[in-house]
PDB file of N, CA and C in Angstrom:
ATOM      1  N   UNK A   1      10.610 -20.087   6.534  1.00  0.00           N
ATOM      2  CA  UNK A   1      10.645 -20.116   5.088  1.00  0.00           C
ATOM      3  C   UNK A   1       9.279 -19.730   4.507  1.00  0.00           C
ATOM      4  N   UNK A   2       8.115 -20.365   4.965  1.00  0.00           N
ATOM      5  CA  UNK A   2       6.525 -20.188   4.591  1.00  0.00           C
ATOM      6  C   UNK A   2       6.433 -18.688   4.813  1.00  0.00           C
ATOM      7  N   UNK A   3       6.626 -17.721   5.746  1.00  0.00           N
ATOM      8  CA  UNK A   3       6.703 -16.719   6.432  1.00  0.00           C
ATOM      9  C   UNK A   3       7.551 -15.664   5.230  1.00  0.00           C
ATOM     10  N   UNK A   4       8.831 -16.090   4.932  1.00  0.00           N
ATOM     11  CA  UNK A   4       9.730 -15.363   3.695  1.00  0.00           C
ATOM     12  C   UNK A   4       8.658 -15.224   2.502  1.00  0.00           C
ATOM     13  N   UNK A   5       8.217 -16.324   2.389  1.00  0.00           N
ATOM     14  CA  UNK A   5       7.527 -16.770   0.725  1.00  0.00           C
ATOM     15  C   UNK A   5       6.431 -15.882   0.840  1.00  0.00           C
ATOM     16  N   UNK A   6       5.754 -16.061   2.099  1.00  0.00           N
ATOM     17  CA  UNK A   6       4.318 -14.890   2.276  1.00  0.00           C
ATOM     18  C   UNK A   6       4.752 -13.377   1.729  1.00  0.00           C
ATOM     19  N   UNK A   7       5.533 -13.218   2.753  1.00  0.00           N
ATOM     20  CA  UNK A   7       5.596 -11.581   2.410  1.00  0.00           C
ATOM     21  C   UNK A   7       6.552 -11.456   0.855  1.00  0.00           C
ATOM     22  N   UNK A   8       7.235 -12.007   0.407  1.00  0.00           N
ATOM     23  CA  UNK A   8       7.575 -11.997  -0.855  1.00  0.00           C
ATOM     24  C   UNK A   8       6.625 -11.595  -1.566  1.00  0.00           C
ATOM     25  N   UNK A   9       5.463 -12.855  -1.713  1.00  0.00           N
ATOM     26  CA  UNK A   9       4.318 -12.622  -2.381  1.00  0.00           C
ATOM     27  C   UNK A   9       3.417 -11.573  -2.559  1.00  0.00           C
ATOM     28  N   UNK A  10       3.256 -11.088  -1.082  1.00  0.00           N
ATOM     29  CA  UNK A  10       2.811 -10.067  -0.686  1.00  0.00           C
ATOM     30  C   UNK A  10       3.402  -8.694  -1.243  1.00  0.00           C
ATOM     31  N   UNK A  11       4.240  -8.200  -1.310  1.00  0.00           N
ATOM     32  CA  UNK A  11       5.270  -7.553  -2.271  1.00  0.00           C
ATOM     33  C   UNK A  11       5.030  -7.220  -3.532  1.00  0.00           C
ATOM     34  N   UNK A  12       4.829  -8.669  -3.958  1.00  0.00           N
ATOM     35  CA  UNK A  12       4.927  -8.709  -5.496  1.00  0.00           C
ATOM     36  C   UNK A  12       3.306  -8.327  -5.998  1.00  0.00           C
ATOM     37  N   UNK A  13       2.851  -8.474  -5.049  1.00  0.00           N
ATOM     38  CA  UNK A  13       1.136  -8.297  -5.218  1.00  0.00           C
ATOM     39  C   UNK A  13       1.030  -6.913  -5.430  1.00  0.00           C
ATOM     40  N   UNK A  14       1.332  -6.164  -4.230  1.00  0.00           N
ATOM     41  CA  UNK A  14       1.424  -4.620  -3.649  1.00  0.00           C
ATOM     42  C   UNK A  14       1.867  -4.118  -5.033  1.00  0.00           C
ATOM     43  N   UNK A  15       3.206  -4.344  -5.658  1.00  0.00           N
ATOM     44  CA  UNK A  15       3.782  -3.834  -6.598  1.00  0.00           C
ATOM     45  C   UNK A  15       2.848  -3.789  -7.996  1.00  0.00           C
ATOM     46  N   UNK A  16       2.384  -5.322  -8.200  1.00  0.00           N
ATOM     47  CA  UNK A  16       1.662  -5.285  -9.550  1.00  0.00           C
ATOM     48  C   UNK A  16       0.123  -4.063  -9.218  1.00  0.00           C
ATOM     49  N   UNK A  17       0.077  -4.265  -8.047  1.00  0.00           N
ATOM     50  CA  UNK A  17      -1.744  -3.413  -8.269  1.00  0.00           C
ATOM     51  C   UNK A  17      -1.128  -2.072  -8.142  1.00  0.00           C
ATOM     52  N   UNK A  18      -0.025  -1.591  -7.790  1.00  0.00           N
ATOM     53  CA  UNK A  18       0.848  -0.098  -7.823  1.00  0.00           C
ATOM     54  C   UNK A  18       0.345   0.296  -9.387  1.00  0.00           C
ATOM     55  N   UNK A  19       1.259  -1.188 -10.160  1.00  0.00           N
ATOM     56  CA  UNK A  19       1.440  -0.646 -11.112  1.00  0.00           C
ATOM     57  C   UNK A  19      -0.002  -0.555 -12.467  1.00  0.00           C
ATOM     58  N   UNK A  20      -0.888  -1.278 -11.867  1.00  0.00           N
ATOM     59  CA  UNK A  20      -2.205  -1.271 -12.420  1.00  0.00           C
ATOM     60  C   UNK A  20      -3.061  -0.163 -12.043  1.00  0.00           C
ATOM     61  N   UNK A  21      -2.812   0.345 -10.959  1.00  0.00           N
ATOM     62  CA  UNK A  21      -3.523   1.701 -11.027  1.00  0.00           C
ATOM     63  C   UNK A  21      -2.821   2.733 -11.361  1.00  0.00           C
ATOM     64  N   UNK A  22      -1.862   3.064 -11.491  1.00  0.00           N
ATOM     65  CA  UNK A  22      -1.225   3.561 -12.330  1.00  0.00           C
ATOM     66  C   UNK A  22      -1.991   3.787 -13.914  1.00  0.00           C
ATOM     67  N   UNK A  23      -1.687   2.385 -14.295  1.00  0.00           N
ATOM     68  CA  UNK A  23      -2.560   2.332 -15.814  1.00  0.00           C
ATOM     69  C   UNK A  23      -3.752   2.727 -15.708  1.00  0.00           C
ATOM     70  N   UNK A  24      -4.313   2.578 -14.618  1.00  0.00           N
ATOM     71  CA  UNK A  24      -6.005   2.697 -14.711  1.00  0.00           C
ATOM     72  C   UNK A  24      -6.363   3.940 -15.414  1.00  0.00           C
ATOM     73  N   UNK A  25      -7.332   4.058 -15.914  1.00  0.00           N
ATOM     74  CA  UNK A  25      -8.467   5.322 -16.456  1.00  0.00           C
ATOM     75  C   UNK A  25      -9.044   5.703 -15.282  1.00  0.00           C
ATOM     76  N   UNK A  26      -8.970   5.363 -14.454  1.00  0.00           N
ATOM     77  CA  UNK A  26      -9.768   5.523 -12.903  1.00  0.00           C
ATOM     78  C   UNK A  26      -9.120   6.773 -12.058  1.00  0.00           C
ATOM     79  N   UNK A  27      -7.325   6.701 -12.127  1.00  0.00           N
ATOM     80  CA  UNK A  27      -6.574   6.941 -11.399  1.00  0.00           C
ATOM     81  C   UNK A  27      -6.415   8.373 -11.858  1.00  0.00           C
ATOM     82  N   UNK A  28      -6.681   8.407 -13.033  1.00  0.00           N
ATOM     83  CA  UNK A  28      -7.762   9.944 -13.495  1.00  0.00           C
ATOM     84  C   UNK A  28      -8.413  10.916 -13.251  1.00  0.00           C
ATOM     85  N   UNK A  29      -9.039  10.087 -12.911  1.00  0.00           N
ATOM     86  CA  UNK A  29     -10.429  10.530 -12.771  1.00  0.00           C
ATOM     87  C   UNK A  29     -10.610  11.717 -11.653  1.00  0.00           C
ATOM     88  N   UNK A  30     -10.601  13.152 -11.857  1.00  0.00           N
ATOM     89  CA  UNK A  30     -10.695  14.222 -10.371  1.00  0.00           C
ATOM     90  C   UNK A  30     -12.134  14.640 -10.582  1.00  0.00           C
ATOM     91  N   UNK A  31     -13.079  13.919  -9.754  1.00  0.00           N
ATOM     92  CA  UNK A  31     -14.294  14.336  -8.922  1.00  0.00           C
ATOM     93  C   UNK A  31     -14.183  15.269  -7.544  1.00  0.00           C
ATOM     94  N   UNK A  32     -13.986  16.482  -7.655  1.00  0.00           N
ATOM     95  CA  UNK A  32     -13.766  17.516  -6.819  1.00  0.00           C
ATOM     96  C   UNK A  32     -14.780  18.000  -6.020  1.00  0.00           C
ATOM     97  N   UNK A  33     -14.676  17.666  -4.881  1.00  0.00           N
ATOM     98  CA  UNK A  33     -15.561  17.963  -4.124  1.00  0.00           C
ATOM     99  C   UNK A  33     -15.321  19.369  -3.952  1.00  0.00           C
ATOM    100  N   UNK A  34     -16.249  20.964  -4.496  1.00  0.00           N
ATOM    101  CA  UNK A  34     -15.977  21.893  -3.997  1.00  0.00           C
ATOM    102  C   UNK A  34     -15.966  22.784  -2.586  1.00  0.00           C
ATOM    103  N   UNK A  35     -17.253  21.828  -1.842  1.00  0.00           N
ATOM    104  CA  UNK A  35     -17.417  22.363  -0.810  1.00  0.00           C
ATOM    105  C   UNK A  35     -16.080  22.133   0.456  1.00  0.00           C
ATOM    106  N   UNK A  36     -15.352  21.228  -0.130  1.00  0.00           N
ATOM    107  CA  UNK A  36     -14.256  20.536   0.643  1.00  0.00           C
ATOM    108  C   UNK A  36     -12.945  21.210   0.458  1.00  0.00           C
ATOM    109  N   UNK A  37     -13.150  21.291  -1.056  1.00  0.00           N
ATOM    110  CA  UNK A  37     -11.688  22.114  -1.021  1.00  0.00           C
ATOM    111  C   UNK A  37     -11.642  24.147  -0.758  1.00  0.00           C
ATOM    112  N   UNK A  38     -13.155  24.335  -1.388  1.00  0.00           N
ATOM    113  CA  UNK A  38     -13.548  25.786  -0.587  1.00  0.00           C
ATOM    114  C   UNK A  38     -13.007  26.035   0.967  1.00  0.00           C
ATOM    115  N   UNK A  39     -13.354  24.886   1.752  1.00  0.00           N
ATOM    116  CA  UNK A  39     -13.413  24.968   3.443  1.00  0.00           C
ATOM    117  C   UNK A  39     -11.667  24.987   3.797  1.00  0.00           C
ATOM    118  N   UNK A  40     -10.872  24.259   2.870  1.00  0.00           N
ATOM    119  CA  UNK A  40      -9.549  23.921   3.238  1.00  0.00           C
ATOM    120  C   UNK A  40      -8.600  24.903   2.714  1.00  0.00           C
ATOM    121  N   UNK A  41      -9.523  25.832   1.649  1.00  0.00           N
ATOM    122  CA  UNK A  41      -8.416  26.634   1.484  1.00  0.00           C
ATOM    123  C   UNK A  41      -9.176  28.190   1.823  1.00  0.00           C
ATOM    124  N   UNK A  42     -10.146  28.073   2.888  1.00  0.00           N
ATOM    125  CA  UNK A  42     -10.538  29.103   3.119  1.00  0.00           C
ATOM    126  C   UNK A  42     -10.851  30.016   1.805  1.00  0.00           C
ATOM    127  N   UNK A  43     -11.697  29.332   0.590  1.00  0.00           N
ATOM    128  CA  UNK A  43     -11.419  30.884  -0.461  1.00  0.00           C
ATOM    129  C   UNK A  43     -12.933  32.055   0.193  1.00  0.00           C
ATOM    130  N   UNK A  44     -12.254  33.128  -1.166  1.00  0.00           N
ATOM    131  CA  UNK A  44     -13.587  33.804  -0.557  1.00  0.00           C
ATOM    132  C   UNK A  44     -14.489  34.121  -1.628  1.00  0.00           C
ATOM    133  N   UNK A  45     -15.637  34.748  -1.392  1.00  0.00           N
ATOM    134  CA  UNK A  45     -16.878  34.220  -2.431  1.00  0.00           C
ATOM    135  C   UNK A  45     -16.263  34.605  -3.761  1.00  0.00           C
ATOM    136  N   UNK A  46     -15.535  35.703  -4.050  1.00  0.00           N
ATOM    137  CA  UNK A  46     -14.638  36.036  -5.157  1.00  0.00           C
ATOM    138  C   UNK A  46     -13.873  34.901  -5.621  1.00  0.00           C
ATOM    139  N   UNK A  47     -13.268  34.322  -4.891  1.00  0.00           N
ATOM    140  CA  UNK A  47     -12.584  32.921  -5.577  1.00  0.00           C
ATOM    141  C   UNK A  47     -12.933  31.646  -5.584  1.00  0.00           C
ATOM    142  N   UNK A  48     -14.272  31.614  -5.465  1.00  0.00           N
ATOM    143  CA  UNK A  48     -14.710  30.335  -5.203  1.00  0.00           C
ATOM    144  C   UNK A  48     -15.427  30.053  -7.124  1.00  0.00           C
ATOM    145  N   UNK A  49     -15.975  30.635  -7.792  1.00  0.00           N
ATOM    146  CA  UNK A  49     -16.030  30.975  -8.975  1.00  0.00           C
ATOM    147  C   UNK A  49     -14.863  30.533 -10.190  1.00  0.00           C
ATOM    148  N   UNK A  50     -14.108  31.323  -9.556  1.00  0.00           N
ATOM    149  CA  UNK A  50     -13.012  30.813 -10.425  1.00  0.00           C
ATOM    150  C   UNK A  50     -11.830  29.418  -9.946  1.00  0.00           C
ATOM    151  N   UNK A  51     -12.431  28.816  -9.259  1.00  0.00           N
ATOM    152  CA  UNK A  51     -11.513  27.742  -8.229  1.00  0.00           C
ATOM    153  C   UNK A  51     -12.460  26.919  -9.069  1.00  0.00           C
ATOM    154  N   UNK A  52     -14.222  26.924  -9.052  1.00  0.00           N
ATOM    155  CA  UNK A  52     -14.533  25.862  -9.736  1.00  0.00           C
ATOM    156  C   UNK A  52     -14.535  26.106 -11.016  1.00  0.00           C
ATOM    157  N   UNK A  53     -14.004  27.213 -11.762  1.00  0.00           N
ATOM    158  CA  UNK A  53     -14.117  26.789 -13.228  1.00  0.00           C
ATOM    159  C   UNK A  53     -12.240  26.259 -13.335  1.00  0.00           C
ATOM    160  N   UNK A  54     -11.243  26.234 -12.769  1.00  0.00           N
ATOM    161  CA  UNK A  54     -10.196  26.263 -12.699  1.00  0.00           C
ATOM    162  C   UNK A  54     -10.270  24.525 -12.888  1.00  0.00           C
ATOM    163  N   UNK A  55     -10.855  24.096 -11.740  1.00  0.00           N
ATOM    164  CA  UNK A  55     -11.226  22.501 -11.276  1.00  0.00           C
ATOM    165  C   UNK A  55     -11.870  21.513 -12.311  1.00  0.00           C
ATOM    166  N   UNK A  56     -12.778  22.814 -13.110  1.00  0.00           N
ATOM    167  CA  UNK A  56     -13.685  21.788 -14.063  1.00  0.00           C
ATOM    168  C   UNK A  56     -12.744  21.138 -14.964  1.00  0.00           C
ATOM    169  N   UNK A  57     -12.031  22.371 -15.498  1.00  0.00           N
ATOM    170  CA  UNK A  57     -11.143  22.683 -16.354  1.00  0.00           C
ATOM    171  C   UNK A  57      -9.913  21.534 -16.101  1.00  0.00           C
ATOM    172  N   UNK A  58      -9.327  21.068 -14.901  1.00  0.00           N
ATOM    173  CA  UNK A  58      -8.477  20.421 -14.688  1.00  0.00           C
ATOM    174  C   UNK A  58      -8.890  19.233 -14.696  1.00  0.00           C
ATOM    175  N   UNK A  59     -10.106  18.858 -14.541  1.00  0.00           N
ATOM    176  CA  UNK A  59     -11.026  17.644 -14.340  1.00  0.00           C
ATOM    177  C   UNK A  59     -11.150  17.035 -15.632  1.00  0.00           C
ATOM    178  N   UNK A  60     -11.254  17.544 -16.780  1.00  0.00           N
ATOM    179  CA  UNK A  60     -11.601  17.078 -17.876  1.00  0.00           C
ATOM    180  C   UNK A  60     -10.357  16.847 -18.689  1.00  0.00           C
ATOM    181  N   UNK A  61      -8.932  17.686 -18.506  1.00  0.00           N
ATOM    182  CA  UNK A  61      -7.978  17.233 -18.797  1.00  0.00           C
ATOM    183  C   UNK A  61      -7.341  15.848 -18.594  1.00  0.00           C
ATOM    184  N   UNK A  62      -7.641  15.773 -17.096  1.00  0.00           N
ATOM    185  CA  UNK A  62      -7.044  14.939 -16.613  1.00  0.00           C
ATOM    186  C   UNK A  62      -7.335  13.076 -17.261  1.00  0.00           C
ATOM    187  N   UNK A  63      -9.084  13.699 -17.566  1.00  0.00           N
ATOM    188  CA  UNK A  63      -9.948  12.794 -18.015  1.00  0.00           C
ATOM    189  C   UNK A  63      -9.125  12.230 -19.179  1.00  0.00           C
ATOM    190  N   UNK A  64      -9.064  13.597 -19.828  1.00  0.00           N
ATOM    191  CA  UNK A  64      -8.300  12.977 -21.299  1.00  0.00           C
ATOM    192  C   UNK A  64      -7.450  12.459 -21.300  1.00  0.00           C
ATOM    193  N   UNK A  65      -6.094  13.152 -20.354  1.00  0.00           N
ATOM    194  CA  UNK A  65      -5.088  12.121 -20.013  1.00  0.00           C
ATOM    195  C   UNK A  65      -5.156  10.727 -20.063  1.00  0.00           C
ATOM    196  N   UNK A  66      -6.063  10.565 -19.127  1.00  0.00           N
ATOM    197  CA  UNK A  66      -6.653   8.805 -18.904  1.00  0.00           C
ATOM    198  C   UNK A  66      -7.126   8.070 -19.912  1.00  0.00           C
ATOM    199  N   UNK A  67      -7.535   8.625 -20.830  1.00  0.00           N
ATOM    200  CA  UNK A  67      -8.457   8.009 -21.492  1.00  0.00           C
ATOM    201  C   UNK A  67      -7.051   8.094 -23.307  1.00  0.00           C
ATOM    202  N   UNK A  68      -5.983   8.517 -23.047  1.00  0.00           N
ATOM    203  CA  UNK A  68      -4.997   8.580 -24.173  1.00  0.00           C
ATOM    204  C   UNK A  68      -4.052   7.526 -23.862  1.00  0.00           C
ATOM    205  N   UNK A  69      -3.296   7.211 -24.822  1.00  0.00           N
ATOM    206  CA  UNK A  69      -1.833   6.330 -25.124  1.00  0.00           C
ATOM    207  C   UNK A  69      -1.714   5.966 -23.590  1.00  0.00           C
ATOM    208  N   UNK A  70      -1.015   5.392 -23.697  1.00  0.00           N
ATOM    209  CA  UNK A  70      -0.079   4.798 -22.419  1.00  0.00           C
ATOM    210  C   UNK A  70       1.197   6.139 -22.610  1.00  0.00           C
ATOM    211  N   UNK A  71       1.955   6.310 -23.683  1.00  0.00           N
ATOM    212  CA  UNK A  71       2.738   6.763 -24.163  1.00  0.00           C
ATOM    213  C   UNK A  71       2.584   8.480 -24.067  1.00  0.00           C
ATOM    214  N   UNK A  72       1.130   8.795 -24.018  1.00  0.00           N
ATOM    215  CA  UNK A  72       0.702  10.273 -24.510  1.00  0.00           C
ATOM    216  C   UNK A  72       0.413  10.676 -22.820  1.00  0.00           C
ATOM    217  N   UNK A  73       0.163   9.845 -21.929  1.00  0.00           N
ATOM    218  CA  UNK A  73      -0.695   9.771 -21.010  1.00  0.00           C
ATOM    219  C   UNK A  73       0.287  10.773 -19.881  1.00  0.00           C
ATOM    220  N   UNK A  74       1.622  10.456 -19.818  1.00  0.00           N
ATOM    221  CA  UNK A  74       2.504  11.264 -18.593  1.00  0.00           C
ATOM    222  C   UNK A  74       2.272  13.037 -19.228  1.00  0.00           C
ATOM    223  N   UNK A  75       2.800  13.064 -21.199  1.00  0.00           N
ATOM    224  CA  UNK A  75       2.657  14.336 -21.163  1.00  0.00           C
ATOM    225  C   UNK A  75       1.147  15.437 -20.699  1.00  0.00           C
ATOM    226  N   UNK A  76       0.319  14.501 -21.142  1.00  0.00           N
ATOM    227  CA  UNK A  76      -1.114  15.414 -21.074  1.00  0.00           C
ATOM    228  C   UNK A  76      -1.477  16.010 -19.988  1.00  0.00           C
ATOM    229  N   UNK A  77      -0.887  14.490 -18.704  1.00  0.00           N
ATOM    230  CA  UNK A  77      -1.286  14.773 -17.386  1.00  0.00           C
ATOM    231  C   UNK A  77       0.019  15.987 -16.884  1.00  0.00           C
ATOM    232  N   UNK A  78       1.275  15.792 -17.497  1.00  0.00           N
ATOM    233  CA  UNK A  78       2.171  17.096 -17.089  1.00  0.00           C
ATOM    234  C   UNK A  78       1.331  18.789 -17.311  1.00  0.00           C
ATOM    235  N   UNK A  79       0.985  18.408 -18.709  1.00  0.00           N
ATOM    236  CA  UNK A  79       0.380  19.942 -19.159  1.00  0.00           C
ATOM    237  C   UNK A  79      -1.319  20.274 -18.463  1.00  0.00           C
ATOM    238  N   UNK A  80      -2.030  19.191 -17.886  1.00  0.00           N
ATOM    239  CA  UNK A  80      -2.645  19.612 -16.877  1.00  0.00           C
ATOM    240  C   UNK A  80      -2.562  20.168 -15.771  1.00  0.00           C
ATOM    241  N   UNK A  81      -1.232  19.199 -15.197  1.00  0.00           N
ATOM    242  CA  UNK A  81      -0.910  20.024 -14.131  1.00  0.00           C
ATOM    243  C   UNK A  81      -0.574  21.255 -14.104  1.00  0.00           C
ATOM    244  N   UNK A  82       0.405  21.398 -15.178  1.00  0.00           N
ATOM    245  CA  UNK A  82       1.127  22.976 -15.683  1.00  0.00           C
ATOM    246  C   UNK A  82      -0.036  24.009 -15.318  1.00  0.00           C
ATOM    247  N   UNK A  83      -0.950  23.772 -16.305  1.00  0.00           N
ATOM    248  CA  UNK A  83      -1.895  24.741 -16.169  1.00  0.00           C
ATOM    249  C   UNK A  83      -3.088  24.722 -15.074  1.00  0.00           C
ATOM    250  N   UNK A  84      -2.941  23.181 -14.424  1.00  0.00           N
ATOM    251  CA  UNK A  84      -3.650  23.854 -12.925  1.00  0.00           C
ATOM    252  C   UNK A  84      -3.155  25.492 -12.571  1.00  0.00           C
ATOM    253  N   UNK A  85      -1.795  24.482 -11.957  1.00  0.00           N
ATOM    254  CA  UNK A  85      -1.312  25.355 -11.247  1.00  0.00           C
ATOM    255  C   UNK A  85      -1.112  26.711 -11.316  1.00  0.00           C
ATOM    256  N   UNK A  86      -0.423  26.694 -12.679  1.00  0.00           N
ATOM    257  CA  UNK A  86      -0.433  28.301 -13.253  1.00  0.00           C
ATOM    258  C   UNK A  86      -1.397  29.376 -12.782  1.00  0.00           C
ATOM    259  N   UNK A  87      -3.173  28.802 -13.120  1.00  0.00           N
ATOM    260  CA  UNK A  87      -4.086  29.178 -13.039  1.00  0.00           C
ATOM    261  C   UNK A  87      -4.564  29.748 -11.192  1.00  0.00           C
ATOM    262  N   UNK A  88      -4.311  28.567 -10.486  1.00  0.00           N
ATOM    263  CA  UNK A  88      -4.253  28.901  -9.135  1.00  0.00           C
ATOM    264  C   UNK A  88      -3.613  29.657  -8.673  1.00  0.00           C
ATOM    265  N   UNK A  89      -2.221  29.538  -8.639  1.00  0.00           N
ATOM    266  CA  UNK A  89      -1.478  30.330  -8.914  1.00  0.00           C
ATOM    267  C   UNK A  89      -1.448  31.955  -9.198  1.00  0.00           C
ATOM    268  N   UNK A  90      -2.759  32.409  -9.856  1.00  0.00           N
ATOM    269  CA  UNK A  90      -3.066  33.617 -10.001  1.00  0.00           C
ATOM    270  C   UNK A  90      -4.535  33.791  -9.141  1.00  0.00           C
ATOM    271  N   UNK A  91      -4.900  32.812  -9.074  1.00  0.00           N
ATOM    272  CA  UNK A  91      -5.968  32.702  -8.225  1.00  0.00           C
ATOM    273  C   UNK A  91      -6.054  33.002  -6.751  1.00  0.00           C
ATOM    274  N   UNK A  92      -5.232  32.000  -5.901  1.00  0.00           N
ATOM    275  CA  UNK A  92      -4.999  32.021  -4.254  1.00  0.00           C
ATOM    276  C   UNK A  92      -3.779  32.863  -4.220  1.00  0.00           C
ATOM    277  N   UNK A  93      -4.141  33.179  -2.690  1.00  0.00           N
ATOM    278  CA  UNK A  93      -2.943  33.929  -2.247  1.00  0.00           C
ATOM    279  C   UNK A  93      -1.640  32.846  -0.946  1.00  0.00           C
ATOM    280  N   UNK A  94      -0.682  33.404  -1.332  1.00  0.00           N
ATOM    281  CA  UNK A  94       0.731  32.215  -0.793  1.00  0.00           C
ATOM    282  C   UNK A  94       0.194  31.367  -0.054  1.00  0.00           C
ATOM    283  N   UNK A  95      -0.797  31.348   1.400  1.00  0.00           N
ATOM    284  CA  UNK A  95      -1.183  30.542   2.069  1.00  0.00           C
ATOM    285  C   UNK A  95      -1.636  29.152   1.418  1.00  0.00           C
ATOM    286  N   UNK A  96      -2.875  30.027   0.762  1.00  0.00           N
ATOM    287  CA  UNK A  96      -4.022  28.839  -0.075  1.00  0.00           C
ATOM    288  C   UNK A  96      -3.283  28.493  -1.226  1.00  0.00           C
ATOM    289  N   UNK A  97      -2.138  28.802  -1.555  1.00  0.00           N
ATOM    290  CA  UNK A  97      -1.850  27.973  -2.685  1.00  0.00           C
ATOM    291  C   UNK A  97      -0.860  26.568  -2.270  1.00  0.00           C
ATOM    292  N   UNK A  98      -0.056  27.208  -1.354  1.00  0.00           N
ATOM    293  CA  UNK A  98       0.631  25.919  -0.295  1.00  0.00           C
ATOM    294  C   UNK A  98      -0.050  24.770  -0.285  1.00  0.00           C
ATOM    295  N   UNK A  99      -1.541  25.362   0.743  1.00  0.00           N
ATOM    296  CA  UNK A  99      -2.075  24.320   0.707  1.00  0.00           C
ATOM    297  C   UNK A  99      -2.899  23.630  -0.472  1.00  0.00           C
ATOM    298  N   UNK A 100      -2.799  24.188  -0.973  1.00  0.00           N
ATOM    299  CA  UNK A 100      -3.175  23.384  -2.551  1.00  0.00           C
ATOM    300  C   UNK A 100      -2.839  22.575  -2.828  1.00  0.00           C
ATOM    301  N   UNK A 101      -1.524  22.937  -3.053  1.00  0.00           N
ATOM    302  CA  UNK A 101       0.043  21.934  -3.773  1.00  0.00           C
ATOM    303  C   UNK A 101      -0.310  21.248  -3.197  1.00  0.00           C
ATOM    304  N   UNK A 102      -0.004  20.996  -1.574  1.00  0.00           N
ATOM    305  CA  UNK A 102      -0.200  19.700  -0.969  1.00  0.00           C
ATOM    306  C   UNK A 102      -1.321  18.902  -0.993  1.00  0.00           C
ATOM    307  N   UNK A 103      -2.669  19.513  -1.123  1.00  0.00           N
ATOM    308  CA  UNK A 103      -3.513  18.473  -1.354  1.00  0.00           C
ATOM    309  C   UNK A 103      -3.815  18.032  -2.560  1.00  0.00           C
ATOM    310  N   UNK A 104      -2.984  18.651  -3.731  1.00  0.00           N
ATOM    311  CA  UNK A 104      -2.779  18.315  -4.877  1.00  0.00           C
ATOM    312  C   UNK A 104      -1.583  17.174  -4.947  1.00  0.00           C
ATOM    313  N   UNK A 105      -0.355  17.346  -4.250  1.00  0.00           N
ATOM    314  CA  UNK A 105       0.693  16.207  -4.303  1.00  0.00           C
ATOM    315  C   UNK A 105       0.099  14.938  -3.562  1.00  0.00           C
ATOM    316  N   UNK A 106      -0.537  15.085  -2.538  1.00  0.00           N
ATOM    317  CA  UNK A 106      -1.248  13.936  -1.756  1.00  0.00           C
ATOM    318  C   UNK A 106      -1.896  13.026  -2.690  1.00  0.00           C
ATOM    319  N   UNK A 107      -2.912  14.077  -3.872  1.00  0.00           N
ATOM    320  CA  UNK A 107      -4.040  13.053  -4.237  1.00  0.00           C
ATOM    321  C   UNK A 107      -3.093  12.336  -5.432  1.00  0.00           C
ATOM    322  N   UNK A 108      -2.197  13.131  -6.014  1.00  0.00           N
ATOM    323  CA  UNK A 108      -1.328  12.391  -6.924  1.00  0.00           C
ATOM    324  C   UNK A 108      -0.773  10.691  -6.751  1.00  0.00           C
ATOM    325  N   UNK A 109      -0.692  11.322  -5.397  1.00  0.00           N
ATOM    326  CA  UNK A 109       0.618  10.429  -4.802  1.00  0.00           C
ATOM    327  C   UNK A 109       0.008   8.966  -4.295  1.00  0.00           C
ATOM    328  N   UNK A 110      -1.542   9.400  -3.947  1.00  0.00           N
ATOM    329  CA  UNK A 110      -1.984   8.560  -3.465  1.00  0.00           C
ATOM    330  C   UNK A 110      -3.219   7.736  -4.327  1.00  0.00           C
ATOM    331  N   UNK A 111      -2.924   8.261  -5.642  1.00  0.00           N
ATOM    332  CA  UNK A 111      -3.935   7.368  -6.690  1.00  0.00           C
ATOM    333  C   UNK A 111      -2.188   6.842  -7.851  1.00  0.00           C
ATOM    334  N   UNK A 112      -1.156   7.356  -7.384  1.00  0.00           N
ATOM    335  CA  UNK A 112      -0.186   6.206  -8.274  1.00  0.00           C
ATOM    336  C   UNK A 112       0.256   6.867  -9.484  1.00  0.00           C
ATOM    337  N   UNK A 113       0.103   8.835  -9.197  1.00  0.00           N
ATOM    338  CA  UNK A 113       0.555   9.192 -10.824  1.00  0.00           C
ATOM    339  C   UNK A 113       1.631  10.171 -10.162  1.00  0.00           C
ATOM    340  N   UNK A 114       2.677   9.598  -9.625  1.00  0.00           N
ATOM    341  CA  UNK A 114       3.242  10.504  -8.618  1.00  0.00           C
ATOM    342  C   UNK A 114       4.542   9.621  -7.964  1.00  0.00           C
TER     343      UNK A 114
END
């Protein structure tokens, strides 16, 4: 029974801090390491230029996102994404954009806006 009640608790814990970072202004927040995502998507000196103005650009949206409504907060962060991607999108070629997405769905997924 002590054992049921633990992990219950445990649960309910997991769930509320899900749903608090979620809310967070934190969960926001994209500090882009360029040299990291340069290396992973192989760009080349031609796209490395426009990858970090692409990034800045997505970085400060995202910011805003965070920092708006509870209510305003899903659309802003949708139309960030929109226009990441778009932008990359014209940027990388099929390989490097794959891997984009994915290390773009990862970080989503794994800060709770996802």
């Amino acid at each position: 029974m002590t054992l049921a009640m633990a992990l219950t608790m445990t649960v309910a814990f997991a769930e509320g801090e899900e749903n608090e970072k979620t809310a967070s202004v934190e969960a926001y927040s994209f500090n882009i390491d360029m040299t990291k995502l340069g290396t992973a998507l192989h760009l080349s000196v031609d796209q490395w230029d426009s990858v970090d103005m692409v990034q800045k650009r997505f970085t400060q949206e995202m910011m805003n996102a965070g920092a708006s409504s509870q209510e305003e907060r899903v659309r802003l962060m949708n139309k960030a994404l929109s226009h990441d991607l778009t932008y990359m999108r014209n940027i990388l070629n099929e390989d490097q954009y794959r891997t984009y997405v994915t290390i773009l769905n990862a970080t989503l997924k794994n800060r709770g806006l996802k």
